[in-house]
N, C-alpha and C. Protein backbone atom coordinates (compact mmCIF):
# COMPACT_ATOMS: atom_id res chain seq x y z
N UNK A 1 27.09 41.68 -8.14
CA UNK A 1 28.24 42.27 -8.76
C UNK A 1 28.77 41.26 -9.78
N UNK A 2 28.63 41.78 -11.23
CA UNK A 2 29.11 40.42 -12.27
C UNK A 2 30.71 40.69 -12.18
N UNK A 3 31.59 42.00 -12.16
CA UNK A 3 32.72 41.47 -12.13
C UNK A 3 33.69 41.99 -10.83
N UNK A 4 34.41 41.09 -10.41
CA UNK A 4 34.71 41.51 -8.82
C UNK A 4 36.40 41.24 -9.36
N UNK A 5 37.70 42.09 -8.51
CA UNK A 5 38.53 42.17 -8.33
C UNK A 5 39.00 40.38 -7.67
N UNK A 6 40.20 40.19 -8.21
CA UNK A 6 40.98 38.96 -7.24
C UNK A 6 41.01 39.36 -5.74
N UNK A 7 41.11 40.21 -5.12
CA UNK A 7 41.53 40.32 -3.61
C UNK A 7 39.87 39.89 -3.30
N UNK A 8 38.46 40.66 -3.53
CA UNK A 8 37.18 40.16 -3.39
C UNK A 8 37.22 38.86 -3.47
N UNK A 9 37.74 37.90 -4.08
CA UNK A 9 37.29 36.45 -4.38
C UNK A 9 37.88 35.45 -3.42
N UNK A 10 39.20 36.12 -2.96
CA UNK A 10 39.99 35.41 -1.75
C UNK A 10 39.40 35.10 -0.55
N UNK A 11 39.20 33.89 0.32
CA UNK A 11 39.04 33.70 1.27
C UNK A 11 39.86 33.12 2.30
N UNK A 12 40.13 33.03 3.57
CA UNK A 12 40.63 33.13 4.47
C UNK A 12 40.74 31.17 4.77
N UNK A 13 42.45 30.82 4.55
CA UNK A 13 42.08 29.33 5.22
C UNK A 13 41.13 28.77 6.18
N UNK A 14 40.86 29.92 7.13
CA UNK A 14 40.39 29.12 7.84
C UNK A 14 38.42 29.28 7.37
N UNK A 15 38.22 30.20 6.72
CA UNK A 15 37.01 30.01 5.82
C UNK A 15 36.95 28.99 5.04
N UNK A 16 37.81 28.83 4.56
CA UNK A 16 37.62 27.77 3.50
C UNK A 16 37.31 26.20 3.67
N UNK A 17 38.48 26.13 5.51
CA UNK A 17 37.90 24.94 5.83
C UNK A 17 36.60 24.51 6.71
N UNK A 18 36.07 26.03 6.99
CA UNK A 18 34.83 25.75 7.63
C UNK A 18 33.84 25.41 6.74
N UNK A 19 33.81 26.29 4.88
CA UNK A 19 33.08 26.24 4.17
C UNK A 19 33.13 24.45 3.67
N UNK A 20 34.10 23.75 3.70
CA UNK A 20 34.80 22.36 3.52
C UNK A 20 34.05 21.58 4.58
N UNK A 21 33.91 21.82 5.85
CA UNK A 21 33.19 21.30 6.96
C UNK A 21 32.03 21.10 6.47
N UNK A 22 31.15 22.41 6.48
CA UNK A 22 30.11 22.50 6.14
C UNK A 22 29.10 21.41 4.98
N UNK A 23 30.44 21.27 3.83
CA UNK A 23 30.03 20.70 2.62
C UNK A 23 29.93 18.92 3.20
N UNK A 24 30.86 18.85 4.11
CA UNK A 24 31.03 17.65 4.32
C UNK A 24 29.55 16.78 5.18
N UNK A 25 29.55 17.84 5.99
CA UNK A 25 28.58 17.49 6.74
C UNK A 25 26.93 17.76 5.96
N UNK A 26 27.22 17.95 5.39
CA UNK A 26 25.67 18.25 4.20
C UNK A 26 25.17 17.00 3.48
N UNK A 27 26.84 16.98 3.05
CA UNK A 27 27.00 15.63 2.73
C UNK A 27 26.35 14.23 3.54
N UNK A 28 27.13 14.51 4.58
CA UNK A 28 27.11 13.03 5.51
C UNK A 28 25.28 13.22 6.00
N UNK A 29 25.01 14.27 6.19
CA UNK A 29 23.91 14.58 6.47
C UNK A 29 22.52 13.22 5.00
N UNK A 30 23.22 14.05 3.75
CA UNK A 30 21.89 13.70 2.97
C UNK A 30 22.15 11.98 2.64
N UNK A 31 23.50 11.32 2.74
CA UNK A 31 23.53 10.25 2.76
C UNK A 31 23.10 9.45 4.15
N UNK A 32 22.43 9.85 5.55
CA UNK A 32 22.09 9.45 6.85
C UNK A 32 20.77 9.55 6.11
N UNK A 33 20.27 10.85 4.92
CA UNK A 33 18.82 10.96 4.74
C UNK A 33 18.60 9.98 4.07
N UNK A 34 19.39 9.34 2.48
CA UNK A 34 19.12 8.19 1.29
C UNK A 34 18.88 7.30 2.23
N UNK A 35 20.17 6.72 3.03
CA UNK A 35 19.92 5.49 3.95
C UNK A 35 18.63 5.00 4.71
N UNK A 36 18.14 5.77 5.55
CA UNK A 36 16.70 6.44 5.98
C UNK A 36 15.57 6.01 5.27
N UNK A 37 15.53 6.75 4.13
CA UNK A 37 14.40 6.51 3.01
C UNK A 37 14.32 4.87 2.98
N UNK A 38 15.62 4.58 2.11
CA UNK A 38 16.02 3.32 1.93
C UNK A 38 16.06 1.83 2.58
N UNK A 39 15.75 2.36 4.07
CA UNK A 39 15.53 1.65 5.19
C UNK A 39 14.13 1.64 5.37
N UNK A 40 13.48 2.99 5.72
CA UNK A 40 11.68 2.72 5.32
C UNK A 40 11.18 2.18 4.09
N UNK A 41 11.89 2.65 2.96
CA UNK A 41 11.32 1.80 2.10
C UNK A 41 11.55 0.06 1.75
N UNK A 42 12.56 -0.47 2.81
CA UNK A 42 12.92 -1.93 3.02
C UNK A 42 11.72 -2.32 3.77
N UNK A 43 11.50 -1.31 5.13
CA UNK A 43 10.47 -1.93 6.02
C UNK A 43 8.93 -1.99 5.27
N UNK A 44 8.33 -1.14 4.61
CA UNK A 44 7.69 -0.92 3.74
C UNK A 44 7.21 -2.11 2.88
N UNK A 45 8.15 -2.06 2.02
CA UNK A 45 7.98 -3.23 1.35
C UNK A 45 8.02 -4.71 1.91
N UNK A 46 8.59 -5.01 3.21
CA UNK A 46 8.73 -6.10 3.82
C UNK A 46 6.80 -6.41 4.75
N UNK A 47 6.13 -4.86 5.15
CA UNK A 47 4.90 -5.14 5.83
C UNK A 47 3.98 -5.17 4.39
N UNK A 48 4.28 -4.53 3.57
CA UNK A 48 3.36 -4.93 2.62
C UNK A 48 3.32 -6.67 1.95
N UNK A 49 4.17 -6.84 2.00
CA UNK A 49 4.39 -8.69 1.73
C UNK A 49 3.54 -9.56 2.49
N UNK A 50 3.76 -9.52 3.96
CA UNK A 50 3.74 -9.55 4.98
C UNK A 50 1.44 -9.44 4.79
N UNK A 51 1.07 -8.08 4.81
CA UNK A 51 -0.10 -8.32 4.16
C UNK A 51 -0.93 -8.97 3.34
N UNK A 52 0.01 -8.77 1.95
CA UNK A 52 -0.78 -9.35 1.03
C UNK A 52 -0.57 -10.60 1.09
N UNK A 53 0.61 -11.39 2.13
CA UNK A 53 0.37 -12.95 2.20
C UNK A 53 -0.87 -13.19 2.60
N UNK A 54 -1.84 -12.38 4.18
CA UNK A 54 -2.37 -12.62 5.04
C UNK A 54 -3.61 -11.99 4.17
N UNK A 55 -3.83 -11.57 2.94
CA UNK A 55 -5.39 -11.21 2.28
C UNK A 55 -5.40 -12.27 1.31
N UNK A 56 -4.25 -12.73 1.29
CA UNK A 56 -4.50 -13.69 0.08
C UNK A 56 -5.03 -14.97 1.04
N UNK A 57 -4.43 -15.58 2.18
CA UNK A 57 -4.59 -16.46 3.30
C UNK A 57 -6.35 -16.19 3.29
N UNK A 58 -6.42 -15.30 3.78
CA UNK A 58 -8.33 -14.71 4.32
C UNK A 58 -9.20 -15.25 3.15
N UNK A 59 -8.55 -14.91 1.87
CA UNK A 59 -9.35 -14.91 0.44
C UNK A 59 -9.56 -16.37 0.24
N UNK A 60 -8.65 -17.34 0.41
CA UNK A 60 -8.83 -18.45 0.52
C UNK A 60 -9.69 -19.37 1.81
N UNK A 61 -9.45 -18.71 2.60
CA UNK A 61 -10.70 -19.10 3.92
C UNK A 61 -12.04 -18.54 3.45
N UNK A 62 -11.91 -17.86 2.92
CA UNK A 62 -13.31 -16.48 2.91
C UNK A 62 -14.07 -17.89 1.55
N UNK A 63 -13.38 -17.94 0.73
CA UNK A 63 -13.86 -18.97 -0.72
C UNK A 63 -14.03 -20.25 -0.20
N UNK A 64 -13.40 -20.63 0.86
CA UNK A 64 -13.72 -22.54 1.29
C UNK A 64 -14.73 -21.96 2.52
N UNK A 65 -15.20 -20.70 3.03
CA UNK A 65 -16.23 -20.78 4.42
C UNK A 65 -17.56 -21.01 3.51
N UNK A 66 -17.70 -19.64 2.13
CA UNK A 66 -18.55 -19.35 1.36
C UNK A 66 -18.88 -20.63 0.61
N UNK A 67 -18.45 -21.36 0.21
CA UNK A 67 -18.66 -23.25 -0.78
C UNK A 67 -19.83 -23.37 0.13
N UNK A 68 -20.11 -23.88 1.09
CA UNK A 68 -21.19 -24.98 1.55
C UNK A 68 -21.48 -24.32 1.76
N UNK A 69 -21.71 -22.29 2.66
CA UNK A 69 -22.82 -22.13 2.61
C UNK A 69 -23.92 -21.91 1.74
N UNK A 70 -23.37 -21.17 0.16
CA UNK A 70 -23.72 -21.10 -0.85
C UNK A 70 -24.22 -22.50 -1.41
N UNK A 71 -24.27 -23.56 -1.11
CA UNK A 71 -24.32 -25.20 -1.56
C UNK A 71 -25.87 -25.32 -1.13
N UNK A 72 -25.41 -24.79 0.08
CA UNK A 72 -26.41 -25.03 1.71
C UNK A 72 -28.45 -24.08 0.81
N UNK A 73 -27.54 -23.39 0.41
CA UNK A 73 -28.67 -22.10 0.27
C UNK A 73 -29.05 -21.89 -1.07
N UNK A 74 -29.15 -22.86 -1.54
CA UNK A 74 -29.43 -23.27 -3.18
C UNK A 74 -30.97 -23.10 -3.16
N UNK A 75 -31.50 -22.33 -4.23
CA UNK A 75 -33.22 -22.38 -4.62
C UNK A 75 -33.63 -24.13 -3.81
N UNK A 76 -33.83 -24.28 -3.58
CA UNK A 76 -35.50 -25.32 -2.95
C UNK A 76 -36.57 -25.56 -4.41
N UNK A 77 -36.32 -24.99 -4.68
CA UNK A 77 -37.02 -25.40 -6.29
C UNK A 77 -37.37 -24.41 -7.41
N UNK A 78 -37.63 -24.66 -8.80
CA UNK A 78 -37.28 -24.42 -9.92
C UNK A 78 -38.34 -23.59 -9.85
N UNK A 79 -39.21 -23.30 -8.96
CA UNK A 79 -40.36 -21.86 -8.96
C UNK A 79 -41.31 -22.18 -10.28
N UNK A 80 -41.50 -23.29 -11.06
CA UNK A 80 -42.90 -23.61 -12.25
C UNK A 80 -43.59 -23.87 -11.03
N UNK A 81 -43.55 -24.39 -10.04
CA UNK A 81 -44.40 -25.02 -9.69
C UNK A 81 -45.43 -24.55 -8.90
N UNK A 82 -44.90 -23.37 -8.82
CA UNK A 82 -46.10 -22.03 -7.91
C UNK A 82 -45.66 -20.94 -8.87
N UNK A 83 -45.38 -21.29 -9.88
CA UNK A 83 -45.71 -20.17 -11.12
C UNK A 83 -44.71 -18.48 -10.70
N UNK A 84 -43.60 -19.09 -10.37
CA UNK A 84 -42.62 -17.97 -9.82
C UNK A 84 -41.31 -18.52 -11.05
N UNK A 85 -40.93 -17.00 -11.09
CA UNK A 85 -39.76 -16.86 -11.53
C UNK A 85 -38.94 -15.69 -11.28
N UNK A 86 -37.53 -15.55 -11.89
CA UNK A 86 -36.77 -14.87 -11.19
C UNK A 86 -35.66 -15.21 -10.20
N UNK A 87 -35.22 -14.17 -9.40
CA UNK A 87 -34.24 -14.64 -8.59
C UNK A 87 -33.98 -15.19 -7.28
N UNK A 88 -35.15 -14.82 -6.47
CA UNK A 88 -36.31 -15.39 -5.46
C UNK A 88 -37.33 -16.62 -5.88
N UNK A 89 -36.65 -17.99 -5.99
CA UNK A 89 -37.61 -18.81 -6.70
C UNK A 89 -38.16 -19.83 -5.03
N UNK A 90 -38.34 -19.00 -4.30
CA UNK A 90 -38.84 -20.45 -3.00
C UNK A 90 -40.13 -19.93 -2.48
N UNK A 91 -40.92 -20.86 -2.38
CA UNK A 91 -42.33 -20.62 -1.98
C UNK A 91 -42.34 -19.50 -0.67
N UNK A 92 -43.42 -18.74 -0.57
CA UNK A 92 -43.11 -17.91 0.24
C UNK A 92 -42.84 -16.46 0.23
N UNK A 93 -41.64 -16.51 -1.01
CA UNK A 93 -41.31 -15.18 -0.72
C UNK A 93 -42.23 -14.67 -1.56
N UNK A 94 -42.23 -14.72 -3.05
CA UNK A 94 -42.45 -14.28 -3.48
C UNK A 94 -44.46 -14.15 -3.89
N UNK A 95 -45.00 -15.03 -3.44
CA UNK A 95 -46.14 -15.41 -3.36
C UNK A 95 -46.69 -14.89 -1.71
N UNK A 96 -48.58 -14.38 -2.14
CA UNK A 96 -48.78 -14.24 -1.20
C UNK A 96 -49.58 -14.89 -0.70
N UNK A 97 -50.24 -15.83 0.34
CA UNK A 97 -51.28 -16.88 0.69
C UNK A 97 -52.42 -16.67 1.70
């Protein structure tokens, strides 16, 4: 109905303060919801920290375990000398006897 009489538009005090309740509590409602968010997204961001300290920690163990074994496991020799080349340069593999 686009146009309604004044007596239609009137509501009843005590409507008005339930409709007032209502608003309030919608209210209090979606600010318990921001808070909420705002709180997971504190915890959130606090376990993600919390992680990437402990991959960055690993990344640095993982790079000082990998040094000597990579040191350890160096070609054995320059592969002229049994006529090998490539990325497999140690007697053996690549040769058959």
């Amino acid at each position: 109905m686009l146009f309604a009489d004044a007596d239609s538009l009137r509501i009843s005090p005590r409507e008005a303060r339930s409709l007032i309740e209502q608003a309030e509590k919608r209210q209090k409602d979606a600010q318990n919801a921001d808070k909420k968010a705002a709180d997971m997204l504190a915890e959130y961001e606090r376990r993600k920290g919390i992680l990437d300290t402990r991959l960055s920690e690993l990344e640095k163990m993982a790079g000082r375990a990998h040094l000597p074994f990579l040191m350890h496991n160096r070609p054995v020799c320059s592969g002229s000398r049994h006529g090998m080349t490539g990325p497999f340069q140690r007697p053996g593999i690549n040769s058959v006897r």
